[in-house]
Protein backbone atom coordinates (compact mmCIF):
# COMPACT_ATOMS: atom_id res chain seq x y z
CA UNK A 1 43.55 -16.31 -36.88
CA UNK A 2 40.32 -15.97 -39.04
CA UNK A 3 38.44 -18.21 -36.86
CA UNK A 4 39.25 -15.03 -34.57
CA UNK A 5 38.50 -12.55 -36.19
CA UNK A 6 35.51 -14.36 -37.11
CA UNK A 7 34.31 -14.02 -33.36
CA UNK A 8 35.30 -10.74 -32.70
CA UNK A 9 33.22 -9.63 -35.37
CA UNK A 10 30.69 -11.53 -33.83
CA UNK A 11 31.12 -9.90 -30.87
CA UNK A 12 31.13 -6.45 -32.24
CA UNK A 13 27.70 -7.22 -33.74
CA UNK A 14 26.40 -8.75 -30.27
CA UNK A 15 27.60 -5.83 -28.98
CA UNK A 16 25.80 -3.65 -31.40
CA UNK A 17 22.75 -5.60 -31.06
CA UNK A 18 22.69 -5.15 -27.40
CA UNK A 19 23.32 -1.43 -27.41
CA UNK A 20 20.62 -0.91 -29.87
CA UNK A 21 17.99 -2.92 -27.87
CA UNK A 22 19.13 -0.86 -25.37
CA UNK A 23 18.11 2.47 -27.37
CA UNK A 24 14.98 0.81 -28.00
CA UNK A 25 13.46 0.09 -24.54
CA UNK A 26 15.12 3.27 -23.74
CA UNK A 27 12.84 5.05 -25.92
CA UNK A 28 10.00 2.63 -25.13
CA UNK A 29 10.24 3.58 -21.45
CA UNK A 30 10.50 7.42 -22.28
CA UNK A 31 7.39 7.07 -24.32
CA UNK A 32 5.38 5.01 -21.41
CA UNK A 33 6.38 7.53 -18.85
CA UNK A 34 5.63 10.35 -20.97
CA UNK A 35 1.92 8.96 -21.61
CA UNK A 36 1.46 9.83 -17.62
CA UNK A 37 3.57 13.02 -17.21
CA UNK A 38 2.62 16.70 -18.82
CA UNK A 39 4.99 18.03 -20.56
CA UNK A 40 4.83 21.39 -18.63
CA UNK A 41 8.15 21.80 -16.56
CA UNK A 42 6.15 24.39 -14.19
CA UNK A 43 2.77 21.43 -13.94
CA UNK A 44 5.70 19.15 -13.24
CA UNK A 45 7.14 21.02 -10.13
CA UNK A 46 3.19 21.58 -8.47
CA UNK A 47 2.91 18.23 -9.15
CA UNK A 48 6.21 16.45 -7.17
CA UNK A 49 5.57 19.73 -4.51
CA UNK A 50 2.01 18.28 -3.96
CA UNK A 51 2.79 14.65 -3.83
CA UNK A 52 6.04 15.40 -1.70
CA UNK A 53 4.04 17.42 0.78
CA UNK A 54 0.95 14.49 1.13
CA UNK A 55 4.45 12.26 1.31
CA UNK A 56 5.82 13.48 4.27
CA UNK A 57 2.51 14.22 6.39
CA UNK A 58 1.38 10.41 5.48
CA UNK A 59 4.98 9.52 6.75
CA UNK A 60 4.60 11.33 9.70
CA UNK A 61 0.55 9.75 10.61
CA UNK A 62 2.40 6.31 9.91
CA UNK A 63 5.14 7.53 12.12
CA UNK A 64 2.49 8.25 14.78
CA UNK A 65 0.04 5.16 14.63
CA UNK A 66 3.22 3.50 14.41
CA UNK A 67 4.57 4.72 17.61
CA UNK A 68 1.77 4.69 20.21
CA UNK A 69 0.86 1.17 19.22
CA UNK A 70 4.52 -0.41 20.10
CA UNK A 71 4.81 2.07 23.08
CA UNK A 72 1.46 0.92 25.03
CA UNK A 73 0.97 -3.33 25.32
CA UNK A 74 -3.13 -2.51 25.82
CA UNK A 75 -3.22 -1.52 22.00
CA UNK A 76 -0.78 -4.56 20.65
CA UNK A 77 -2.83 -7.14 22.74
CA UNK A 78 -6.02 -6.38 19.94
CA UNK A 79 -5.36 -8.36 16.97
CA UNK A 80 -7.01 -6.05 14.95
CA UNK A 81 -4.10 -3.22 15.75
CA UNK A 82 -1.47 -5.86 15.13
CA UNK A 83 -2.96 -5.74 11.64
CA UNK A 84 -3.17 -2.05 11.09
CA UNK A 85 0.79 -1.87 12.66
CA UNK A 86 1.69 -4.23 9.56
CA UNK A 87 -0.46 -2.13 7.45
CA UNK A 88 1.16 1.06 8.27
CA UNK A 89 4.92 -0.04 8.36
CA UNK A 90 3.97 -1.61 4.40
CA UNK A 91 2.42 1.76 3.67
CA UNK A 92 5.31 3.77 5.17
CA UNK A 93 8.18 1.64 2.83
CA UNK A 94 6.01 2.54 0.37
CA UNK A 95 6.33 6.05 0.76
CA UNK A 96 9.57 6.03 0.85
CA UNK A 97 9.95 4.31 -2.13
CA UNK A 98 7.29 6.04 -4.51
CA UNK A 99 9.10 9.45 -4.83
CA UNK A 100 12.49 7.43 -6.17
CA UNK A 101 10.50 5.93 -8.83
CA UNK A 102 8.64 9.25 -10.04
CA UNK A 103 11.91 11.12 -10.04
CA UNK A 104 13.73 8.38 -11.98
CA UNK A 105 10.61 8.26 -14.59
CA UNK A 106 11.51 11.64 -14.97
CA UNK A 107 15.30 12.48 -15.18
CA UNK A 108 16.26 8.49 -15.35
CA UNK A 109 17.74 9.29 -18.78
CA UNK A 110 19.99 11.86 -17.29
CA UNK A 111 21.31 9.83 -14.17
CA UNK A 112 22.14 6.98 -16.49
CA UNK A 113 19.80 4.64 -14.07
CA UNK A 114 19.76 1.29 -16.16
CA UNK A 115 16.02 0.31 -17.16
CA UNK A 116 16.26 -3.24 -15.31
CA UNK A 117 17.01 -1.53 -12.27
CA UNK A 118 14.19 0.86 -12.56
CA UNK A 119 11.87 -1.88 -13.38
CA UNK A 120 12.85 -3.92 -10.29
CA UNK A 121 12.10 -1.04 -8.18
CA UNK A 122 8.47 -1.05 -9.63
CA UNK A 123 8.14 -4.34 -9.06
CA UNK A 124 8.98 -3.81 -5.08
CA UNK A 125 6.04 -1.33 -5.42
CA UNK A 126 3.55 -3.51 -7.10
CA UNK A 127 4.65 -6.33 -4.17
CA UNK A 128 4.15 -3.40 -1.35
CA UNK A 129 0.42 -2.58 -2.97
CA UNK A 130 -0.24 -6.23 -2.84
CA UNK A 131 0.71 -6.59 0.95
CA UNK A 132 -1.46 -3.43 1.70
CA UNK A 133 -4.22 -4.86 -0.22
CA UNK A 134 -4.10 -8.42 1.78
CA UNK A 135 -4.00 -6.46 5.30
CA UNK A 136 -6.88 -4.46 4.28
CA UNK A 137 -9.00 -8.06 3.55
CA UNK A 138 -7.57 -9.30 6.65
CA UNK A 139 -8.91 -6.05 8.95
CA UNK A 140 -12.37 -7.01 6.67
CA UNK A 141 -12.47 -10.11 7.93
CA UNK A 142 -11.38 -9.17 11.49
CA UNK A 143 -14.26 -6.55 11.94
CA UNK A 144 -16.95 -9.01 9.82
CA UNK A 145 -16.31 -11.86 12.43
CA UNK A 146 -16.34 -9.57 14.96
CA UNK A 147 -19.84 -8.77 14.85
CA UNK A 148 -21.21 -12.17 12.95
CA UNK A 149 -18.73 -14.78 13.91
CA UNK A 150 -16.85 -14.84 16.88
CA UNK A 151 -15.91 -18.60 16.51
CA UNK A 152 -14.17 -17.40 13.63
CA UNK A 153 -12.90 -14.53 15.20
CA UNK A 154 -11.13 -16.59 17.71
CA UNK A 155 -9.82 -19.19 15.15
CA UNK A 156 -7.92 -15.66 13.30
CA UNK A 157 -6.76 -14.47 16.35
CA UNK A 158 -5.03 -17.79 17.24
CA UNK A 159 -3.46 -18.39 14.19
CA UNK A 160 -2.85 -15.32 13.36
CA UNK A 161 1.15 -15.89 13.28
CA UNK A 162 0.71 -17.99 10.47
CA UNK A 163 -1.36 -16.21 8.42
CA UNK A 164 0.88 -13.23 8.70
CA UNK A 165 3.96 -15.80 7.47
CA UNK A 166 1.33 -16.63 4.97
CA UNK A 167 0.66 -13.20 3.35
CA UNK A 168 4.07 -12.31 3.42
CA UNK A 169 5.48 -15.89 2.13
CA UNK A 170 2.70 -15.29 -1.16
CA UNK A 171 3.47 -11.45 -1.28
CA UNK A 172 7.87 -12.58 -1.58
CA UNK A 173 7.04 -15.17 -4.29
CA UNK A 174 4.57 -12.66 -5.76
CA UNK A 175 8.11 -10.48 -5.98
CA UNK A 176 10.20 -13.21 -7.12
CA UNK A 177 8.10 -13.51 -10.54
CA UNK A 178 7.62 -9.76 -10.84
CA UNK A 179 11.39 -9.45 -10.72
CA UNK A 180 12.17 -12.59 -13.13
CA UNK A 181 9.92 -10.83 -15.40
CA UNK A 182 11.74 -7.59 -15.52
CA UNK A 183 14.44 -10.48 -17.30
CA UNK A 184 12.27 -12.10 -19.78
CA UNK A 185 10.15 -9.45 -20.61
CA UNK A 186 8.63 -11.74 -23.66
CA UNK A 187 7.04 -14.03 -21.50
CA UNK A 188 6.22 -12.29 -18.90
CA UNK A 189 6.17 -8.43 -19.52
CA UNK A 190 3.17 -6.46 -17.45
CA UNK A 191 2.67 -9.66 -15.81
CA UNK A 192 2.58 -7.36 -12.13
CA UNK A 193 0.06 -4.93 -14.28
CA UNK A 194 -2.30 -7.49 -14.72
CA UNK A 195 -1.94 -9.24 -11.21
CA UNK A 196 -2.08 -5.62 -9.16
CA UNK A 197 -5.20 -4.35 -11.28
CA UNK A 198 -6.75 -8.18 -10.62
CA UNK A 199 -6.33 -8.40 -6.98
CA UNK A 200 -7.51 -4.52 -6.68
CA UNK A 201 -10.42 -6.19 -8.93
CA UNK A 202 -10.91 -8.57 -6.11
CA UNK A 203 -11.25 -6.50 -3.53
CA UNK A 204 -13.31 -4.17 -4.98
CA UNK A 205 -15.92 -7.22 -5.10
CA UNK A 206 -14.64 -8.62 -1.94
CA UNK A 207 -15.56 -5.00 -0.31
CA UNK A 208 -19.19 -4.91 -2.07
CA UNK A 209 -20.06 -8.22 -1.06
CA UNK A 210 -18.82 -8.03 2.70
CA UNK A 211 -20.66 -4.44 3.12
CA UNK A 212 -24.06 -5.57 1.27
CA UNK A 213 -23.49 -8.77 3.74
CA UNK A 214 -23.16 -6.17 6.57
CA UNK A 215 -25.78 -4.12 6.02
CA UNK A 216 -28.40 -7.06 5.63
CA UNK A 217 -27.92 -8.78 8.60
CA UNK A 218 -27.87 -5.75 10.56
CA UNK A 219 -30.79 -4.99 9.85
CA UNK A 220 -32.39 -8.61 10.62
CA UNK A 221 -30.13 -8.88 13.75
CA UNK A 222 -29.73 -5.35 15.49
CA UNK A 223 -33.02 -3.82 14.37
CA UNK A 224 -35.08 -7.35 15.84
CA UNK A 225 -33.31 -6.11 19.12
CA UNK A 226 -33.62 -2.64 18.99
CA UNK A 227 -30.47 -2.35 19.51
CA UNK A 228 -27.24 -0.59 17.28
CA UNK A 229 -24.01 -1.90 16.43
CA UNK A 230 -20.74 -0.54 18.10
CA UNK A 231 -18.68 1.61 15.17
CA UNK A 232 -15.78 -0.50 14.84
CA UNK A 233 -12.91 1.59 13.75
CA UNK A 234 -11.52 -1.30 11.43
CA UNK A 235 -14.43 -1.37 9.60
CA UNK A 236 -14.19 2.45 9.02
CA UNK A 237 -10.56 2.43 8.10
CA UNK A 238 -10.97 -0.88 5.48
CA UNK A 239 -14.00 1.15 3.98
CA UNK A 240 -12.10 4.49 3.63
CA UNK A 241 -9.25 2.65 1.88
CA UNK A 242 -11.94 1.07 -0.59
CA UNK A 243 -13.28 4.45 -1.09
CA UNK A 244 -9.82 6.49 -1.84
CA UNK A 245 -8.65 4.09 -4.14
CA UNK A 246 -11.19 3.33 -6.31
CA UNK A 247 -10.79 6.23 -8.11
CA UNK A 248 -6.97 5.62 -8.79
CA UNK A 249 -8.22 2.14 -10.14
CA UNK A 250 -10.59 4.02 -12.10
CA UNK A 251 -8.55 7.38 -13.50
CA UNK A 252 -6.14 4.44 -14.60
CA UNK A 253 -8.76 2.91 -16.90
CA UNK A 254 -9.75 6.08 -18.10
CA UNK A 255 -6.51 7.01 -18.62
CA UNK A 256 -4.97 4.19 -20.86
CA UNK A 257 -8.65 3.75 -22.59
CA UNK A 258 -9.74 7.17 -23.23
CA UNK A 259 -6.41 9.08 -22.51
CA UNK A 260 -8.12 11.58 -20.28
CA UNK A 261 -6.27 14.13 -18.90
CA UNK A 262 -2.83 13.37 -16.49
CA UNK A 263 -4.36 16.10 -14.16
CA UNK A 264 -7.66 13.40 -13.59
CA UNK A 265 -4.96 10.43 -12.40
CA UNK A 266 -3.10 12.85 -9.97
CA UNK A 267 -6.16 14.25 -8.60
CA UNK A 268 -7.21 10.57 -8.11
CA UNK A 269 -3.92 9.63 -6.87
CA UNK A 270 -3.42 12.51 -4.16
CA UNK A 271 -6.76 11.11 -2.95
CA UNK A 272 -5.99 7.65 -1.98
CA UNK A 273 -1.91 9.03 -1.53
CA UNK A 274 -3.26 10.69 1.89
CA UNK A 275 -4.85 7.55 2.93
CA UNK A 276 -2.35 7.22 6.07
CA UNK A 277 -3.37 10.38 7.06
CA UNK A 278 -7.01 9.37 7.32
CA UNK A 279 -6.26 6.23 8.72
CA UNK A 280 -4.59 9.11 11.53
CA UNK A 281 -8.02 11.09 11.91
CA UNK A 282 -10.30 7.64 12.22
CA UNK A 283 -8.02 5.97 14.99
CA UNK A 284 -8.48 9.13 16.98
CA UNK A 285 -11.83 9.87 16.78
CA UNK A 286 -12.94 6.01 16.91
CA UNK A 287 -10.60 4.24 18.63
CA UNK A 288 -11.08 5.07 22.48
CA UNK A 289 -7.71 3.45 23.45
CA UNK A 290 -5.52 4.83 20.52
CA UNK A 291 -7.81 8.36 21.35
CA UNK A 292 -6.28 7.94 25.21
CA UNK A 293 -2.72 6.88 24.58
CA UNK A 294 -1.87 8.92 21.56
CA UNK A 295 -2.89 12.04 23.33
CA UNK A 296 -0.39 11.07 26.26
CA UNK A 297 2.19 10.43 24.17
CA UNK A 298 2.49 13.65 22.23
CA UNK A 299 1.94 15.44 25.15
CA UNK A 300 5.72 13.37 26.01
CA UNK A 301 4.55 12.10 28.98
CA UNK A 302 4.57 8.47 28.23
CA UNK A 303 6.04 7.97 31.57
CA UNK A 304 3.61 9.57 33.78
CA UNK A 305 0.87 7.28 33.40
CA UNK A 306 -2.82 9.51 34.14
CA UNK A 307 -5.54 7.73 36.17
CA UNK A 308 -6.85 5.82 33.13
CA UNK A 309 -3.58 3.39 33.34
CA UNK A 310 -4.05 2.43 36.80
CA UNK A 311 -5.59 -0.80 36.36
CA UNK A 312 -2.59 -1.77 34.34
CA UNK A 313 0.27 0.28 35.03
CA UNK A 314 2.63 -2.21 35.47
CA UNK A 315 2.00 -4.17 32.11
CA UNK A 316 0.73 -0.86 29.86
CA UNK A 317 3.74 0.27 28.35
CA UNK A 318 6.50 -1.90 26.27
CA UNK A 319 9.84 -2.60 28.42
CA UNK A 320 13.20 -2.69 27.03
């Protein structure tokens, strides 16, 4: 009988151990959150207004690019709008789970959402940013051998099945660890931190490198011939990603480093946030196929093919 007593009272101080670890990275996660959130109820509101409004247009540009590349075959056949597809549908998931994670860093106290759980959804958005960040290389690469290397170029485009099972199989181990470490945060706390800020690191320096590359031999090649590249619309859209979020990468320094104003990071953050958006605006204005179908599409007549389909009319459009 003592012997059980003697482990419900162990019990009862597990129990009270475990609740009061609880409090703790309760607290710890209030003060994280509250590092990166003013405490201004009414700066609050402009801010989720803002970032639901950039939200729903990016949604709705992914929605497009989304839709005129699986309606029309001519646009899936390029490789290099297979890659911006998977780029988009990443981005869009994305989306829709960003706003879930801001509104639980803000009232997660009240809804009684446990802290693993909010943690794990993090970690699906640190895995998402990773997948956006490999498609971007891979649309580097695509327009690089493009214009240097079309041995190369070839070589992608016929295996490009694997690498896609490639950057997804790293991205879902990627997820595995960020999710074992919400577990044993000890050993392995901001371990998707550190990996997220190094591969944005990366490509920062993979981006420099590949443009300095660019602009060197296009000079030796294309001004020996008088001649001037073609603007490749992948090589806008991986640039203009580059561009938008190296000031997130950059307010985020600041931020933790020199604790700089919250209003710097959002400003930062609506910038690259609308990044679908411009991705939108580039594949119309550059992009003479994407230009040609999207306007037919959301005019609704994808099923009165203009003179332009001829050639192909049988074989243009996706069949159920």
């Amino acid at each position: 009988m003592d012997h059980g007593h003697g482990m419900d009272h162990g019990h009862g101080n597990m129990d009270e151990l475990n609740l009061s670890n609880m409090e703790l990275d309760n607290e710890t996660l209030t003060d994280t959150i509250a590092e990166y959130i003013p405490e201004d109820s009414s700066t609050i509101q402009v801010y989720l207004t803002v970032l639901f409004i950039t939200s729903i247009l990016s949604l709705i540009s992914n929605g497009i690019i989304s839709l005129v590349i699986l309606n029309f075959k001519r646009l899936r056949v390029k490789t290099s709008n297979k890659i911006i597809l998977h780029w988009t549908i990443v981005t869009a998931v994305y989306l829709i789970i960003e706003p879930s994670t801001i509104r639980l860093g803000l009232d997660w106290v009240e809804t009684g959402v446990p802290q693993t759980t909010f943690r794990i959804i993090e970690e699906v958005e640190n895995a998402l940013i990773l997948l956006t960040i490999f498609f971007v290389i891979l649309l580097t690469k695509y327009w690089y051998y493009d214009y240097y290397n079309k041995e190369r170029l070839e070589k992608l485009e016929k295996n490009f099945n694997y690498i896609l099972c490639y950057i997804y199989g790293v991205t879902g181990f990627f997820l595995v660890v960020f999710i074992e470490s919400c577990f044993s945060r000890r050993t392995a706390e901001g371990l998707s931190n550190v990996i997220t800020v190094f591969m944005f690191m990366f490509f920062i320096i993979f981006m420099l490198i590949i443009n300095i590359i660019h602009q060197l031999k296009k000079r030796i090649i294309y001004t020996s011939n008088n001649t001037q590249p073609k603007t490749s619309s992948s090589f806008i859209l991986a640039n203009v990603f580059f561009v938008s979020y190296v000031p997130i990468l950059i307010g985020a320094i600041m931020v933790s480093i020199y604790e700089t104003s919250d209003v710097v990071l959002f400003i930062f953050g609506l910038i690259s946030s609308c990044n679908s958006i411009y991705n939108l605006f580039i594949l119309y204005n550059y992009d003479g196929d994407f230009n040609l179908f999207s306007k037919h599409i959301l005019k609704c007549k994808a099923d009165n093919y203009p003179e332009e389909f001829q050639p192909e009319l049988d074989d243009v459009r996706v069949r159920y």
